[in-house]
Protein backbone atom coordinates (compact mmCIF):
# COMPACT_ATOMS: atom_id res chain seq x y z
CA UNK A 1 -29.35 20.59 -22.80
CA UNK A 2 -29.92 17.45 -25.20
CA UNK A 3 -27.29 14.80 -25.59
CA UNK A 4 -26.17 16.06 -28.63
CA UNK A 5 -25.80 19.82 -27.85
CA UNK A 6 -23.47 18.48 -24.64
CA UNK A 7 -21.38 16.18 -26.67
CA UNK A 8 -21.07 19.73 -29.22
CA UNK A 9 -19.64 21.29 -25.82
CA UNK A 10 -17.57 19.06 -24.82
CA UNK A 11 -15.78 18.58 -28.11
CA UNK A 12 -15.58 22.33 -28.24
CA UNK A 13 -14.07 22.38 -24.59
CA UNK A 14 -11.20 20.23 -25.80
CA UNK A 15 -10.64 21.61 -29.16
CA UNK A 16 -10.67 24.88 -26.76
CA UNK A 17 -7.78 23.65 -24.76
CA UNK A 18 -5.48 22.87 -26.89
CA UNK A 19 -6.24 25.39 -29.96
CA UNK A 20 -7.12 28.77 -28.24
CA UNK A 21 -3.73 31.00 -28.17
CA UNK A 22 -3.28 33.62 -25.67
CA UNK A 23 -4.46 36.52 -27.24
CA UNK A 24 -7.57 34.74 -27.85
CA UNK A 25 -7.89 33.55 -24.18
CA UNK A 26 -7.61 37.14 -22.52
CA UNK A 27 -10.16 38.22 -25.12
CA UNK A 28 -12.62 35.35 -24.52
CA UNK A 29 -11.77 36.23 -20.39
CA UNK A 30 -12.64 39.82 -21.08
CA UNK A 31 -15.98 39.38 -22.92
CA UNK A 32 -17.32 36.92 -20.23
CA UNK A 33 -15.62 39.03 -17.22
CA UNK A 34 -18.30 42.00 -19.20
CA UNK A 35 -21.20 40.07 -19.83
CA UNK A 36 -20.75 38.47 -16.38
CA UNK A 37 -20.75 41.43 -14.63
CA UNK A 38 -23.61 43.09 -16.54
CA UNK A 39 -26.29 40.01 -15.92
CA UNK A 40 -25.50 40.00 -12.22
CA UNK A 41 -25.96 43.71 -12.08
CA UNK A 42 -29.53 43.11 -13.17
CA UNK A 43 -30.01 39.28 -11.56
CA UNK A 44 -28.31 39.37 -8.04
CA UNK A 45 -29.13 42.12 -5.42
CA UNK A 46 -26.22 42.16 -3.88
CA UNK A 47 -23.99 42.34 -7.10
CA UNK A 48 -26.72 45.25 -7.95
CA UNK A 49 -25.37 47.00 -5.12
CA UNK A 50 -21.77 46.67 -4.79
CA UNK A 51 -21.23 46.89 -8.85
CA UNK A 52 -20.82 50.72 -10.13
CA UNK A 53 -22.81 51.45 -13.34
CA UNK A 54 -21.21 50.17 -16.58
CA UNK A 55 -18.25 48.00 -14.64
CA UNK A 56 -16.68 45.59 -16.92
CA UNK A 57 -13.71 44.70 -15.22
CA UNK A 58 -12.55 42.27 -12.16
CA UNK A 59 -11.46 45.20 -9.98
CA UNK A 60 -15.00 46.59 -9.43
CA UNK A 61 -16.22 43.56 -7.69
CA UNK A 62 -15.14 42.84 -4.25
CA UNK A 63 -13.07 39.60 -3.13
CA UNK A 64 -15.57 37.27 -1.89
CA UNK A 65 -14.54 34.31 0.68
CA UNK A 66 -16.38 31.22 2.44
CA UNK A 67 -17.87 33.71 4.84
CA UNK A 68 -19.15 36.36 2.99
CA UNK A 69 -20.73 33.72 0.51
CA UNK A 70 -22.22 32.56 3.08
CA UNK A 71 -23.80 35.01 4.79
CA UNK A 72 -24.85 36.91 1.70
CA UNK A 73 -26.13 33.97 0.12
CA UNK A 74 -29.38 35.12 -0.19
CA UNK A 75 -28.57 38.35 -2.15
CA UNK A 76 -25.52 36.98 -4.15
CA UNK A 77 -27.93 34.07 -6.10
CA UNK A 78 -29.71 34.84 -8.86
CA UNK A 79 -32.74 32.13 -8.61
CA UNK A 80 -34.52 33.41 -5.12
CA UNK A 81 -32.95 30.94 -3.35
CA UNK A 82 -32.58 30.75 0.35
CA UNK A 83 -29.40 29.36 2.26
CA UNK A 84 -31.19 27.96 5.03
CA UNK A 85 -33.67 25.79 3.48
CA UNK A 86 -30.72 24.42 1.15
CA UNK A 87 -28.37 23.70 3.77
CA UNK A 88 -30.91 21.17 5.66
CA UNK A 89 -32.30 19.82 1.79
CA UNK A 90 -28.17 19.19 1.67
CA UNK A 91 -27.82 17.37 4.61
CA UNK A 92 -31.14 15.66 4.56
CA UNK A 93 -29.53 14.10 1.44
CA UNK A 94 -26.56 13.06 2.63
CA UNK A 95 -28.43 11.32 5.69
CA UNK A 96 -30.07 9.48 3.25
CA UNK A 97 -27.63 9.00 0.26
CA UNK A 98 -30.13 10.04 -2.16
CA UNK A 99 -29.41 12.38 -5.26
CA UNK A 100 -32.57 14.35 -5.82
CA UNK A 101 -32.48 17.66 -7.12
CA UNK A 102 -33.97 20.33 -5.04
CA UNK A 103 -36.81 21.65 -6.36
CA UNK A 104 -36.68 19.20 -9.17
CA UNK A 105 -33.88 21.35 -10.61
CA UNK A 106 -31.18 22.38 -8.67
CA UNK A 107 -27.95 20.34 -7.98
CA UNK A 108 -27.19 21.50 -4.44
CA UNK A 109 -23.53 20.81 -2.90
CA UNK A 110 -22.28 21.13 0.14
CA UNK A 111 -18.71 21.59 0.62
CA UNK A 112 -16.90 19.95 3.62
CA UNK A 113 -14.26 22.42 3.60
CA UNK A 114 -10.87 21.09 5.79
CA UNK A 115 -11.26 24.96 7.34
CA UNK A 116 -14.22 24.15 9.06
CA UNK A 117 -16.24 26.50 7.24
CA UNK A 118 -18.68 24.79 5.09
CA UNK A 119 -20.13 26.57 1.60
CA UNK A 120 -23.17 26.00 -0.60
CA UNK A 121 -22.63 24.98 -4.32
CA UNK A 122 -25.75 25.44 -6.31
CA UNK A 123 -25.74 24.31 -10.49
CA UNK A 124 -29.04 24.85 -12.92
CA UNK A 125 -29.36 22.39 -15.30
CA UNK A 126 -27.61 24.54 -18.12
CA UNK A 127 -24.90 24.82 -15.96
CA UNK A 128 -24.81 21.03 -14.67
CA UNK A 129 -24.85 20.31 -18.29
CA UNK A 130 -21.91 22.07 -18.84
CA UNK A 131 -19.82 21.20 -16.23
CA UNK A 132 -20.50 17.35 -16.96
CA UNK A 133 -19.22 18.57 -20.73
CA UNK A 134 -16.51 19.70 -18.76
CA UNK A 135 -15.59 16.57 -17.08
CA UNK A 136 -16.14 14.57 -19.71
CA UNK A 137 -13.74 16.45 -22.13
CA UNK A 138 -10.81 17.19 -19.39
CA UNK A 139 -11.33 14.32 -17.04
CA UNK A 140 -8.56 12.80 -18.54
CA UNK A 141 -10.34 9.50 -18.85
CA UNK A 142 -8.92 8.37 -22.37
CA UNK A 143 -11.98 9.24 -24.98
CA UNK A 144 -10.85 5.94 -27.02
CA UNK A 145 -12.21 3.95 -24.09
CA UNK A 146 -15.53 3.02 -25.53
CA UNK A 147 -17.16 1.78 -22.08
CA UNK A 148 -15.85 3.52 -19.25
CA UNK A 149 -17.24 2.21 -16.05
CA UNK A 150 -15.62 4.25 -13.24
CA UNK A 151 -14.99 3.72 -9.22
CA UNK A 152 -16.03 7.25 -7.97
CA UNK A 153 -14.65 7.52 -4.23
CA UNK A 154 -16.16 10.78 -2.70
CA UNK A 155 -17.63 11.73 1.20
CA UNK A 156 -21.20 12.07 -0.53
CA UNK A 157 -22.11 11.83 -4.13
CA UNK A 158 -24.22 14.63 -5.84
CA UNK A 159 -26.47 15.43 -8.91
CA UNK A 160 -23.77 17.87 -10.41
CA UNK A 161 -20.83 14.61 -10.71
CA UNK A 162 -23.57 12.46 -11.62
CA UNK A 163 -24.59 14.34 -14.78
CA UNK A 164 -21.36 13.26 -16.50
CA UNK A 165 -23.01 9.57 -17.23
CA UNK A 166 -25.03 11.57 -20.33
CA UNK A 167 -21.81 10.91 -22.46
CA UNK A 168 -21.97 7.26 -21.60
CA UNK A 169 -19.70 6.91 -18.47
CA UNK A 170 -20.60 4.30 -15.67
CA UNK A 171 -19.69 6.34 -12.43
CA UNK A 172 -20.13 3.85 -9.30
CA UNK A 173 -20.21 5.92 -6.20
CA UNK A 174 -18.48 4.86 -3.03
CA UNK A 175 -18.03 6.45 0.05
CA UNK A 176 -14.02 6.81 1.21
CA UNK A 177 -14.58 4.56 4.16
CA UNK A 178 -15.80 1.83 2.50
CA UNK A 179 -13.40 -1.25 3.60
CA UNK A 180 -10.33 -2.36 0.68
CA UNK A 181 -11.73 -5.80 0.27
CA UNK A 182 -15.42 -4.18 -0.03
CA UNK A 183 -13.33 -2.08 -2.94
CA UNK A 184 -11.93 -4.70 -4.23
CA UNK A 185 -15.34 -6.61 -4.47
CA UNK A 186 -16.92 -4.12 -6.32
CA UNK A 187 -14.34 -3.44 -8.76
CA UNK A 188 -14.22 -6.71 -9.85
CA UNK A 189 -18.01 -7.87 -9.75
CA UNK A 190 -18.53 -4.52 -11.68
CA UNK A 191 -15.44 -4.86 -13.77
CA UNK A 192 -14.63 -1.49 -13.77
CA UNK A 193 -11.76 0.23 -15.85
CA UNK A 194 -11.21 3.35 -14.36
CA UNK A 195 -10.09 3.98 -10.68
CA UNK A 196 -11.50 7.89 -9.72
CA UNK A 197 -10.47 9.13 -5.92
CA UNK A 198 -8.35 10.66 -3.61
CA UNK A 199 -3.94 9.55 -3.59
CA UNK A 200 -5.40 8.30 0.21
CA UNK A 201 -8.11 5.68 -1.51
CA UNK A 202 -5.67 4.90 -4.59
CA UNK A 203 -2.21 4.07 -2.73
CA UNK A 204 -4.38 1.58 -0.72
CA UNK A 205 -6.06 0.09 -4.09
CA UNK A 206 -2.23 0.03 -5.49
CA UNK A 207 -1.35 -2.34 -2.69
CA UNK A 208 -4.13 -4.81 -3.86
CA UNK A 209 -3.79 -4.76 -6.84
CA UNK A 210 -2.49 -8.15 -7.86
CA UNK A 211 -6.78 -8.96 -6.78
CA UNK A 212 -8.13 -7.23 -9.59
CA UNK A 213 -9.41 -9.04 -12.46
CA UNK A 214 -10.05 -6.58 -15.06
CA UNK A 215 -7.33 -4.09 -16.11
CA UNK A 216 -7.32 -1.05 -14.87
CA UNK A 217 -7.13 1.49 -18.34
CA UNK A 218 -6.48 5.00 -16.34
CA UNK A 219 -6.86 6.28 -12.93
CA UNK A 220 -8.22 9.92 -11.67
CA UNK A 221 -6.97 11.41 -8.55
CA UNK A 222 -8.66 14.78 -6.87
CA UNK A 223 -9.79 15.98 -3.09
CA UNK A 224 -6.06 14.86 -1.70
CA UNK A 225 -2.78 16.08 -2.64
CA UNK A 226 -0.86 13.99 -4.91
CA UNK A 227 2.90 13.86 -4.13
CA UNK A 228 4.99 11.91 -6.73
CA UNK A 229 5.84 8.76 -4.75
CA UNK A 230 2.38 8.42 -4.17
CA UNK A 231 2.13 9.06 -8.01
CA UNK A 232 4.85 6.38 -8.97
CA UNK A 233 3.34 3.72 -6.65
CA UNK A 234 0.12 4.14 -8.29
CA UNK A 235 1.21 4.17 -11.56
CA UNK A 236 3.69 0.85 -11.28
CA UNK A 237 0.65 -1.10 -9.74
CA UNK A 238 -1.59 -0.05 -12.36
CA UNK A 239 0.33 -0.05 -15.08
CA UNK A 240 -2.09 2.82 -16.34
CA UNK A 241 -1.50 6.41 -16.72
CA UNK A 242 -2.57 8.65 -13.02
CA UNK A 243 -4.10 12.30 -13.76
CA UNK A 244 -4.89 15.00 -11.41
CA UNK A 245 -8.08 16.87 -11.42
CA UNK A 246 -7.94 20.08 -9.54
CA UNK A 247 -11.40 20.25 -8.19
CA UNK A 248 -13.00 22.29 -5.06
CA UNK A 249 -16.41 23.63 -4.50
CA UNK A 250 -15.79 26.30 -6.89
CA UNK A 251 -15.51 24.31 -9.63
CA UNK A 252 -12.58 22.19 -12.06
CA UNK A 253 -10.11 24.57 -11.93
CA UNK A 254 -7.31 22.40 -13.31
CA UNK A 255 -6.98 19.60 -15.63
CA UNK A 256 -3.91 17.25 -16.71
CA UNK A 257 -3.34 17.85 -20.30
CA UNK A 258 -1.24 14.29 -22.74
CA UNK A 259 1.81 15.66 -21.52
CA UNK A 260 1.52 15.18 -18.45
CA UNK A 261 0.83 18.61 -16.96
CA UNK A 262 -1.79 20.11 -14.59
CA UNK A 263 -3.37 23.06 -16.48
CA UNK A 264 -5.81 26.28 -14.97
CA UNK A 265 -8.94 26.29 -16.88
CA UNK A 266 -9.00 29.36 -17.92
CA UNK A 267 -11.23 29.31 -20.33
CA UNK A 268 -13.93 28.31 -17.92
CA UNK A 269 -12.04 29.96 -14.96
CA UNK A 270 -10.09 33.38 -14.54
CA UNK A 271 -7.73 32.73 -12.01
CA UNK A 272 -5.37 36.00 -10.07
CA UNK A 273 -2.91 35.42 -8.12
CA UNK A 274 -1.88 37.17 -4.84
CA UNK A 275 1.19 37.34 -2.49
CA UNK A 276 1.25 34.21 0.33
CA UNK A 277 4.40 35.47 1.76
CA UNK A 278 6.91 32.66 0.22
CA UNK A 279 10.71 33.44 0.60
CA UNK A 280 11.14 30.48 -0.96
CA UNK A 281 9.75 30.59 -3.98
CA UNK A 282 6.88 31.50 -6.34
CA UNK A 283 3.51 30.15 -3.98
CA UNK A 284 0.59 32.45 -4.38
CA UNK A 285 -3.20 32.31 -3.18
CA UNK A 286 -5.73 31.87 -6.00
CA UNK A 287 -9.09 34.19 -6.58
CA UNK A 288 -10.66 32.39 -8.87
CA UNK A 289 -13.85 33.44 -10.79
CA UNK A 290 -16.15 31.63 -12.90
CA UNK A 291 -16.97 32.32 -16.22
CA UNK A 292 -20.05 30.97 -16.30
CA UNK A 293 -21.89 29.95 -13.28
CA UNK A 294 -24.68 32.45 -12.88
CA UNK A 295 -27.24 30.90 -10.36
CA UNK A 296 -24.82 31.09 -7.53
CA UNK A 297 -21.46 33.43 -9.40
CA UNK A 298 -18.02 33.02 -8.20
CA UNK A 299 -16.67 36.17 -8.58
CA UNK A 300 -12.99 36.93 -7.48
CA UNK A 301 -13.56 34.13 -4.70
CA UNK A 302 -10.28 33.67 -2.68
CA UNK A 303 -9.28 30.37 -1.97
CA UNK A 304 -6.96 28.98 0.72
CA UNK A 305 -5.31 27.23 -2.03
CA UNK A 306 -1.60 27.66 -2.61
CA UNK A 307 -0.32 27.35 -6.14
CA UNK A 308 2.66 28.13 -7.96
CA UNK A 309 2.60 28.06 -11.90
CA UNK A 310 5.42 27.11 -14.30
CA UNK A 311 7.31 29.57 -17.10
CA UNK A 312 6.50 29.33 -20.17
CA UNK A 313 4.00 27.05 -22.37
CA UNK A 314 3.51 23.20 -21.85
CA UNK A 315 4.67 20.90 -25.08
CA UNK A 316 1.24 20.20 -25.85
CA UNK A 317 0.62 23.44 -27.16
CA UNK A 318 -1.83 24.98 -24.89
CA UNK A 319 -2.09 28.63 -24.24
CA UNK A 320 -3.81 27.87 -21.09
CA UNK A 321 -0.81 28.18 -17.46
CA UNK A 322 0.35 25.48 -15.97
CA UNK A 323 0.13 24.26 -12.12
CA UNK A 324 4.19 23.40 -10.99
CA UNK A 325 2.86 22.59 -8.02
CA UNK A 326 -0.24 22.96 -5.53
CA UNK A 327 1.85 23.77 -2.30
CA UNK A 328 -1.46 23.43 0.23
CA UNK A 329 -3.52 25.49 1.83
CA UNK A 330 -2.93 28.69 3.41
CA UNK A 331 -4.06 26.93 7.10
CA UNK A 332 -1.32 24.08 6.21
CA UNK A 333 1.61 26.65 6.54
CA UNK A 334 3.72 26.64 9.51
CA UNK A 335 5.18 29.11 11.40
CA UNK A 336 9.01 29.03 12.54
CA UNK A 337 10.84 31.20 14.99
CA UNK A 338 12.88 33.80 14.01
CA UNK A 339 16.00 34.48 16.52
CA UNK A 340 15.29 37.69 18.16
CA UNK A 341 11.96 37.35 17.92
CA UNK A 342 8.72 36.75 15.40
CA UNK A 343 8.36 33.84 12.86
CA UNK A 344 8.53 32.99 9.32
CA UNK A 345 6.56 30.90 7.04
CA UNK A 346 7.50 27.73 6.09
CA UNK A 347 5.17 26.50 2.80
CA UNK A 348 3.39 22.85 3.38
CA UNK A 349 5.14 21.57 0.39
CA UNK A 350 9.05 22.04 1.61
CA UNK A 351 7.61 19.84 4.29
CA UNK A 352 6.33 17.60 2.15
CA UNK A 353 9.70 16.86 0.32
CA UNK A 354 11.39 16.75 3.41
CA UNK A 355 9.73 13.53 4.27
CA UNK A 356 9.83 11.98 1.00
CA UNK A 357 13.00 12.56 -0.16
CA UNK A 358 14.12 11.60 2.99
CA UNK A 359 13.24 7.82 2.54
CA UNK A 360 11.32 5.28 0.37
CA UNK A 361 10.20 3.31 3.22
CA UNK A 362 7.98 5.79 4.16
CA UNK A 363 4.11 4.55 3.65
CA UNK A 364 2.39 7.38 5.05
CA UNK A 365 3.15 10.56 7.13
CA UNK A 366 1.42 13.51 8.95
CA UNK A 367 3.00 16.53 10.09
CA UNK A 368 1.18 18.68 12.81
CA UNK A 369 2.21 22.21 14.39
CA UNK A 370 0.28 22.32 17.81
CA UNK A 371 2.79 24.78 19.11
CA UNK A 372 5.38 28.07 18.15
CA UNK A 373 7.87 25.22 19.35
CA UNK A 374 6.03 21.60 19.41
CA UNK A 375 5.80 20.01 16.19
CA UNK A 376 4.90 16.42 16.39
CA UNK A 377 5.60 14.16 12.61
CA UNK A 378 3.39 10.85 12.33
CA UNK A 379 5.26 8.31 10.40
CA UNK A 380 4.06 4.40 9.10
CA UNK A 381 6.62 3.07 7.58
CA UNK A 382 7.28 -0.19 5.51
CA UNK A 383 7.97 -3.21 7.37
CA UNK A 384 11.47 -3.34 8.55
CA UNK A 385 12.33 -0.31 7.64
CA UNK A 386 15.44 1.55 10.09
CA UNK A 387 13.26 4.28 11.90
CA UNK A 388 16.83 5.20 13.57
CA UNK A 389 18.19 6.40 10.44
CA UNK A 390 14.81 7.88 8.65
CA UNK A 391 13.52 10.39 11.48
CA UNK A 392 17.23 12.25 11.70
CA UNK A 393 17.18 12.42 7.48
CA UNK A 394 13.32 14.22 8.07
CA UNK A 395 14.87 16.47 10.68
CA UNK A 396 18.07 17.21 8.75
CA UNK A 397 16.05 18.12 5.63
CA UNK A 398 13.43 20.16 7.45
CA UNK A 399 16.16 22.14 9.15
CA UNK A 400 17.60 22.93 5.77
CA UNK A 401 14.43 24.31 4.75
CA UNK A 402 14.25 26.07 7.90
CA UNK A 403 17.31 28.31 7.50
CA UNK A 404 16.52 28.76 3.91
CA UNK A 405 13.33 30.43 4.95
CA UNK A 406 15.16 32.40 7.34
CA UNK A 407 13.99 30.94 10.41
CA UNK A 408 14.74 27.85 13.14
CA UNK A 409 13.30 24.21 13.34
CA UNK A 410 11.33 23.78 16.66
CA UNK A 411 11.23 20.81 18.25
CA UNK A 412 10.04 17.81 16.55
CA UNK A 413 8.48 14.82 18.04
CA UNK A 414 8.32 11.55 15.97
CA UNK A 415 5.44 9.37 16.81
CA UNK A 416 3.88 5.92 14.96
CA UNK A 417 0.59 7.65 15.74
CA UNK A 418 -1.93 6.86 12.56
CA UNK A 419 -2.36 9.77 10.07
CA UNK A 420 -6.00 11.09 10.90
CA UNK A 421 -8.50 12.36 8.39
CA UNK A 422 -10.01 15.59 8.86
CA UNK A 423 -12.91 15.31 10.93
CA UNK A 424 -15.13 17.38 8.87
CA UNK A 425 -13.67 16.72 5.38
CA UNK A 426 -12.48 13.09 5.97
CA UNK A 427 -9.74 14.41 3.46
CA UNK A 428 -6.03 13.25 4.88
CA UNK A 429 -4.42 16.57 4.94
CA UNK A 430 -0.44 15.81 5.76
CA UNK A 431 0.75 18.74 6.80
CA UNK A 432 -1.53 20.99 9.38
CA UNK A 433 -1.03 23.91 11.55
CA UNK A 434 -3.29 23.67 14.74
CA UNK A 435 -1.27 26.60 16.46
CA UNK A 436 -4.09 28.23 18.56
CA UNK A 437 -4.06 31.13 17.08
């Protein structure tokens, strides 16, 4: 795709967002649900064989997961690809840091799933093409900025992010670990403008950022969630507006829109939503299935996602739902007794308010099930700050939540043990349930 057939698109994806009503939506869904559905029929054999003749609707094609992907790689792609000899290309890249496409044409991901279980991403150039349209038109990096020159903090980089400097944005890659005064460094002997990266990466920057030279015109956060204390200390360092990108190995699947709120692209991405098992409120799992992607299709592909979405439309006029909140993932949710027996679930983002509303000084926090009755909460807090008083207003709010949900609070253990990353992802995931199971 030439540079100015992907500028075309990705003026067209943002006129898109904020013009297409919902009528036209669920029409535009239904005729590339149809035409997606008829091309893998004829492109993928295992689509050939699990699609009945003439199916033009969601409900014919099975749910597909990590697993199933993965096994059925080979079948499910349309381009005669073959998982094994991707998987090593992957992580002979990453070994090396390099950015080569395989074959000369393929952007090959791998995902480093906080599950454990890792999943190919494969983009063609068309479709690389359009998802760096995508970026650049719902990034939320302000389109008046005439030279954006971005800190990009991912694990590994990769071809598919990379494609997005066609519309004239600097993206310097870093990996997470990189030291703060290495960070600091490069932002200001690159004088760079726009911080990209996970809330983990970005509340560190915040505290630094009286050493910046340059000002700092919008910052990007993704891979982490972000929690609005973590928002509001980024924001007051920065001084700059902080958007959200919703962004997993499937694809963008959410975007923050000038008001302020995280919208499903739905345009791009048909998103259903199935029962989690929430008393509490509205949390559901997402299946989520590309509109587009054809070399490797994500059709009705659950996710371990949690998401609830908000009533009616946003004030900025788009037809497209919005995100209230992205409660965790379905392997974050812990489990709390039930008197006379059995146990109740207890969504990972009551626990998350339970720690920040129950204290400012709190700097960072994880909270880990390792038992039906052992859960142990890892607090750093600000210096001086009255531990005495802060752990009882954690367990007093987690308690609440805890009868609301219809169960009881096991036993909590407070410790000044250091957050940990996940080992595979290097994500900080701040609630987890490692229940054996």
């Amino acid at each position: 795709m030439r540079a100015g057939a992907r500028r075309s698109v990705g003026t067209y994806l943002r006129w898109r967002a904020r013009h297409l009503d919902v009528a036209g939506l669920q029409a535009h869904q239904r005729r590339r649900v149809a035409r997606q559905l008829a091309y893998l029929r004829r492109h993928s054999p295992f689509y050939a064989e699990v699609l009945p003749p003439g199916a033009v609707t969601l409900e014919a094609a099975p749910v597909m997961d990590k697993a199933l992907m993965m096994r059925e790689f080979d079948r499910i792609n349309t381009a005669g690809l073959h998982r094994d000899e991707l998987v090593a290309f992957r992580i002979d890249q990453e070994r090396r840091q390099a950015t080569e496409l395989f074959q000369g044409r393929y952007a090959v991901g791998l995902s480093s799933g906080t599950s454990g279980n890792k999943v190919l991403t494969v983009l063609s150039p068309r479709e690389r093409a359009r998802y760096a349209a995508l970026l650049w038109a719902r990034s939320g990096i302000p389109h008046e900025l005439a030279h954006p020159r971005v800190l990009f903090a991912l694990r590994t980089n990769n071809p598919a992010f990379t494609a997005v400097t066609a519309f004239g944005v600097e993206l310097v890659y870093v990996d997470y670990f990189v030291p703060v005064d290495e960070l600091v460094r490069l932002i200001n002997d690159r004088r760079l403008n726009v911080l990209a990266g996970p809330p983990s990466v970005l509340t560190t920057l915040a505290e630094h950022h009286d050493r910046l030279i340059s000002p700092i015109e919008a910052v990007v956060s993704y891979a982490e969630e972000l929690d609005d204390p973590a928002r509001a200390r980024i924001a007051a360092a920065f001084q700059a507006p902080v958007v959200e990108l919703y962004q997993g190995a499937e694809g963008m699947l959410a975007f923050t829109c000038q008001a302020g709120a995280l919208h499903l692209n739905e345009d791009v991405t048909l998103v259903e939503l199935v029962d989690s098992g929430d008393r509490l409120g509205e949390a559901r799992q997402a299946v989520v299935t590309d509109l587009y992607r054809r070399t490797q299709p994500f059709v009705r592909y659950q996710l371990r996602d949690l998401i609830e979405l908000a009533p009616g439309l946003c004030d900025c006029g788009s037809a497209f739902r919005r995100i209230r909140r992205v409660h965790g993932r379905s392997d974050s949710i812990l489990h709390l007794p039930v008197r006379g027996g059995g146990a109740v679930p207890l969504m990972p983002d009551y626990v998350r308010r339970s720690v920040n509303q129950a204290s400012d000084e709190v700097q960072e926090y994880q909270v880990i099930q390792w038992g039906p009755d052992d859960i142990e909460v890892r607090l750093r807090l600000a210096d001086g700050a009255d531990r005495a008083a802060i752990e009882p207003a954690i367990r007093d709010n987690l308690a609440h939540w805890a009868s609301r949900a219809g169960g009881q609070l096991p036993t909590l253990r407070f410790t000044d043990t250091t957050p940990q990353r996940d080992a595979t992802s290097h994500k900080l995931v701040r609630v987890l349930n490692r229940s054996p199971r």
